[in-house]
C-alpha atoms as a PDB file:
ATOM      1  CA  UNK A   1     -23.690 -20.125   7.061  1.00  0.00           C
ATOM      2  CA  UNK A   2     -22.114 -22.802   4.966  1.00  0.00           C
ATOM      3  CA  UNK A   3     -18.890 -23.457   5.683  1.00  0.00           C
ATOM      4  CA  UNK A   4     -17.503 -22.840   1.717  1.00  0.00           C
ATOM      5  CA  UNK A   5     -19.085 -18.932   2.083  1.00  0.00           C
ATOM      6  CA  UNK A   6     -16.676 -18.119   5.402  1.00  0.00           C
ATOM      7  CA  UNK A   7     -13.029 -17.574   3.434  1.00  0.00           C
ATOM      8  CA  UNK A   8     -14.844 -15.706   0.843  1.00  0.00           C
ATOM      9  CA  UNK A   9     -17.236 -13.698   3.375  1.00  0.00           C
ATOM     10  CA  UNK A  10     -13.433 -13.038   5.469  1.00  0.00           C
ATOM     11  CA  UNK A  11     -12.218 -12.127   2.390  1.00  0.00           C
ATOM     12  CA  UNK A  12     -14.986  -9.363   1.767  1.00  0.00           C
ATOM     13  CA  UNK A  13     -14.448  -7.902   5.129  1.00  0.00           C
ATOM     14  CA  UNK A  14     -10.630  -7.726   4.178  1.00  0.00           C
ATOM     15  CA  UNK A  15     -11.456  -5.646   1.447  1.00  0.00           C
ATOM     16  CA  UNK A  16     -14.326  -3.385   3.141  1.00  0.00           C
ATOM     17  CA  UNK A  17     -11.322  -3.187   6.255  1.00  0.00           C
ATOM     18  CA  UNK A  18      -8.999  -2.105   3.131  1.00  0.00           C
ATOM     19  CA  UNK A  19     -11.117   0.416   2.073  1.00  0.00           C
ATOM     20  CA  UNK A  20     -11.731   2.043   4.989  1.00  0.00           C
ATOM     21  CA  UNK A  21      -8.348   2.101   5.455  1.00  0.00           C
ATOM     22  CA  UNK A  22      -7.099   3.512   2.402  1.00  0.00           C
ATOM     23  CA  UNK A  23     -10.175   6.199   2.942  1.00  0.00           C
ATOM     24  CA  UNK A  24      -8.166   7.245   6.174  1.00  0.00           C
ATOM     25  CA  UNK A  25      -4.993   7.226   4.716  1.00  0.00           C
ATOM     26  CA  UNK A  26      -5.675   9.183   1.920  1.00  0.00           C
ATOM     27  CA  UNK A  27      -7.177  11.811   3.853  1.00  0.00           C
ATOM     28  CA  UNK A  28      -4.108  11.863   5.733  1.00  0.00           C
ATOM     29  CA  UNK A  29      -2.334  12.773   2.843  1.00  0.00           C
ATOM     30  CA  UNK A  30      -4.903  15.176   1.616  1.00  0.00           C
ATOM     31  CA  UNK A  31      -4.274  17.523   4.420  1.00  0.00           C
ATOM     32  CA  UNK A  32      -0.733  16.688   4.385  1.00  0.00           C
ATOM     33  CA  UNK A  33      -0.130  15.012   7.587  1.00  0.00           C
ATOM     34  CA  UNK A  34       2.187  12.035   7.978  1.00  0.00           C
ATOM     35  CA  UNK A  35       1.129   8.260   7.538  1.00  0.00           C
ATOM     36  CA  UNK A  36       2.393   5.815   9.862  1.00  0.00           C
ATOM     37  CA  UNK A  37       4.131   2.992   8.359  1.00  0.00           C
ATOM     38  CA  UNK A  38       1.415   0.426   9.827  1.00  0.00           C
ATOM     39  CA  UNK A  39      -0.976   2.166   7.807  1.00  0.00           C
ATOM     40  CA  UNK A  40       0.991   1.206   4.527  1.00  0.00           C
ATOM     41  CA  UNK A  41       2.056  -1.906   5.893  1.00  0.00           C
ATOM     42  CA  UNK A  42      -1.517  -2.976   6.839  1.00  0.00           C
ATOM     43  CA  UNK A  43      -2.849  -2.007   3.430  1.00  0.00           C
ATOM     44  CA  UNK A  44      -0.044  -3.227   1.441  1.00  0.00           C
ATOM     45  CA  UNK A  45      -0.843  -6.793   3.209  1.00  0.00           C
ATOM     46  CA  UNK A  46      -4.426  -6.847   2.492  1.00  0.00           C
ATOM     47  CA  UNK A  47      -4.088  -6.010  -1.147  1.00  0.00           C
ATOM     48  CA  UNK A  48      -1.436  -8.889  -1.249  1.00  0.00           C
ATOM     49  CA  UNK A  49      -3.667 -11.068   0.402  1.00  0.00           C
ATOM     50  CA  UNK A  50      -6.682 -10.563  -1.710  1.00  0.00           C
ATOM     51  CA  UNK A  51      -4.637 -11.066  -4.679  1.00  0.00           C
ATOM     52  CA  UNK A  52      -2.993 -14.266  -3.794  1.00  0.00           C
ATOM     53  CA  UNK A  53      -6.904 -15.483  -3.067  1.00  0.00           C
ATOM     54  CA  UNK A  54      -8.514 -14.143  -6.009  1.00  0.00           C
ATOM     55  CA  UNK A  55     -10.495 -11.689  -4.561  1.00  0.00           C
ATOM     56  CA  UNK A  56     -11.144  -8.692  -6.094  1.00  0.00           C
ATOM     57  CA  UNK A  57      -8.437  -5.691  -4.547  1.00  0.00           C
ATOM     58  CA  UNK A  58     -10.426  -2.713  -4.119  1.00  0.00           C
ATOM     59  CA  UNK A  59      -9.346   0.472  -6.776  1.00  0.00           C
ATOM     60  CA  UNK A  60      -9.093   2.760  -3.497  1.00  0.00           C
ATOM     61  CA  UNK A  61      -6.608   0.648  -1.831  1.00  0.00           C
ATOM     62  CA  UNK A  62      -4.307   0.393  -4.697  1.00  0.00           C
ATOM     63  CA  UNK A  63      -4.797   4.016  -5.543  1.00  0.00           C
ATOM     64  CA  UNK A  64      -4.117   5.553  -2.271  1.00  0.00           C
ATOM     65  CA  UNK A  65      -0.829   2.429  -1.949  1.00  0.00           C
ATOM     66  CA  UNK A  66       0.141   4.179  -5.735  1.00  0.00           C
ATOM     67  CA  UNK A  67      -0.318   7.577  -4.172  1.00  0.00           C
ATOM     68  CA  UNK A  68       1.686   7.097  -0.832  1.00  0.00           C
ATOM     69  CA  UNK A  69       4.682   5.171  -2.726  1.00  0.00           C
ATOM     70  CA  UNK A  70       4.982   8.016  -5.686  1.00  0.00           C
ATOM     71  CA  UNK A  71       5.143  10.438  -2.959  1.00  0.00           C
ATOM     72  CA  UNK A  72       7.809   8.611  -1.019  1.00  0.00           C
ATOM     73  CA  UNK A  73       9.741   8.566  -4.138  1.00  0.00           C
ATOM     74  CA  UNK A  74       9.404  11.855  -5.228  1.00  0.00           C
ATOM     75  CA  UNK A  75      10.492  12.838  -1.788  1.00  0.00           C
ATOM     76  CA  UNK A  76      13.653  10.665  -2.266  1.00  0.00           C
ATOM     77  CA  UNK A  77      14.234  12.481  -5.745  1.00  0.00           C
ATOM     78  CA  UNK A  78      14.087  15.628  -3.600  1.00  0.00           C
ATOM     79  CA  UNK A  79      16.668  14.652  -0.578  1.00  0.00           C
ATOM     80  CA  UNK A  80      18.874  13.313  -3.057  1.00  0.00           C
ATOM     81  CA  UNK A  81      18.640  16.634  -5.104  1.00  0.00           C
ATOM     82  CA  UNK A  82      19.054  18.615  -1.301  1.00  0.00           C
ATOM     83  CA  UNK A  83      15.338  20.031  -1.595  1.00  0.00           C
ATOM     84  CA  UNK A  84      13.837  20.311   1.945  1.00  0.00           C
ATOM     85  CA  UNK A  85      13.797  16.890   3.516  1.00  0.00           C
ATOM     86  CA  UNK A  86      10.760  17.554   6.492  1.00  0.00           C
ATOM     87  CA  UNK A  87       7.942  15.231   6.013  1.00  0.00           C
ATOM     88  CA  UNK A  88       8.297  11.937   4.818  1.00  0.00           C
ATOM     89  CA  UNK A  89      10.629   9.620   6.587  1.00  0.00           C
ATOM     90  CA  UNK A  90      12.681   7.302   4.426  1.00  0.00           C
ATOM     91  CA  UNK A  91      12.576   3.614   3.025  1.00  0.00           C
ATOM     92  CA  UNK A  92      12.167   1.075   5.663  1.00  0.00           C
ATOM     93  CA  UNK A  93      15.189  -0.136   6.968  1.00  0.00           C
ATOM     94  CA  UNK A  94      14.280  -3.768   6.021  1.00  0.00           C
ATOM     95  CA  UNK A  95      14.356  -2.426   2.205  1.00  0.00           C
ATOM     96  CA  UNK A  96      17.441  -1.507   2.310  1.00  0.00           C
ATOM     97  CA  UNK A  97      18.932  -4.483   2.813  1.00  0.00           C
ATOM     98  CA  UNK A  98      17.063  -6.373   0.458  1.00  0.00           C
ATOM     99  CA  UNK A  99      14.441  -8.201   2.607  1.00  0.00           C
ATOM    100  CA  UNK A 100      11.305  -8.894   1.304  1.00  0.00           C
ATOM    101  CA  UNK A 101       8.630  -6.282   2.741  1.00  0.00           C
ATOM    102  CA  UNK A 102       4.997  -6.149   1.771  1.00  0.00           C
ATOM    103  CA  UNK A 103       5.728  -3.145  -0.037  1.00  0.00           C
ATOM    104  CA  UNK A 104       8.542  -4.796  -2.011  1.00  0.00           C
ATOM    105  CA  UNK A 105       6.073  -7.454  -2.689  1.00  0.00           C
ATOM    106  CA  UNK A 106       3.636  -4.573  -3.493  1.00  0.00           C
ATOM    107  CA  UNK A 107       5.948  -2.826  -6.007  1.00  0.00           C
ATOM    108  CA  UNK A 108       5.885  -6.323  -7.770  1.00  0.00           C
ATOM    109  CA  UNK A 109       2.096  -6.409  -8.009  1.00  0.00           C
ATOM    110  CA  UNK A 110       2.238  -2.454  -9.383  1.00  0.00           C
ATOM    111  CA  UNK A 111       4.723  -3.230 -12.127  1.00  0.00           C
ATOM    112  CA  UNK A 112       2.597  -6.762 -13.056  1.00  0.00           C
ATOM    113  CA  UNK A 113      -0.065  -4.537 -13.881  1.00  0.00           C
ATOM    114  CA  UNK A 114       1.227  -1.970 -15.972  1.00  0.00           C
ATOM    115  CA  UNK A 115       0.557  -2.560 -19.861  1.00  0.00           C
ATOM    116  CA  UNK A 116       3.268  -4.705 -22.081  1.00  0.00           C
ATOM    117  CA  UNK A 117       4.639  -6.118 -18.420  1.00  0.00           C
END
């Protein structure tokens, strides 16, 4: 193996990790059971990392990340109304006091690639 193929064949297994991951996750949410926040976290950071390298970021990854964080919002939207609060914990601590987390950084990258951004 050449030494110039290794960060892009790392880089690859990122995204085949990330996909497999995302697979997991979604099916998680499919039968509604809860998602640990590694889960997110981990995904969150691979997508970031592709991205900063170039590398293609796998549509499943950023679909189930798109899925998970609408959820989490609309569950928000619903405590804040004073619907039934049972599933979905809250915001990471971390975000609320306006530290960087990868899915701050990840909520950057979403509204980057909406249309007219």
């Amino acid at each position: 193996m050449n030494t110039a193929d290794a960060p892009s064949e790392r880089l690859e297994t990122v995204s085949e990790l990330a996909v497999r991951l995302a697979e997991r996750t979604l099916a998680k949410m499919m039968q509604h059971r809860p998602v640990d926040e590694q889960s997110v976290t981990a995904l969150s950071e691979a997508v970031l990392l592709l991205r900063d390298y170039g590398h293609p970021v796998p549509p499943l990854a950023l679909e189930c990340l798109t899925h998970f964080f609408r959820e989490r919002r609309e569950h928000s939207a619903a405590v804040e109304r004073g619907d039934s609060a049972d599933q979905e914990p809250g915001p990471h601590p971390n975000e609320e006091h306006g530290e960087t987390t990868a899915g701050g950084k990840l909520m950057g990258l979403f509204r980057s690639l909406r249309p007219g951004a």
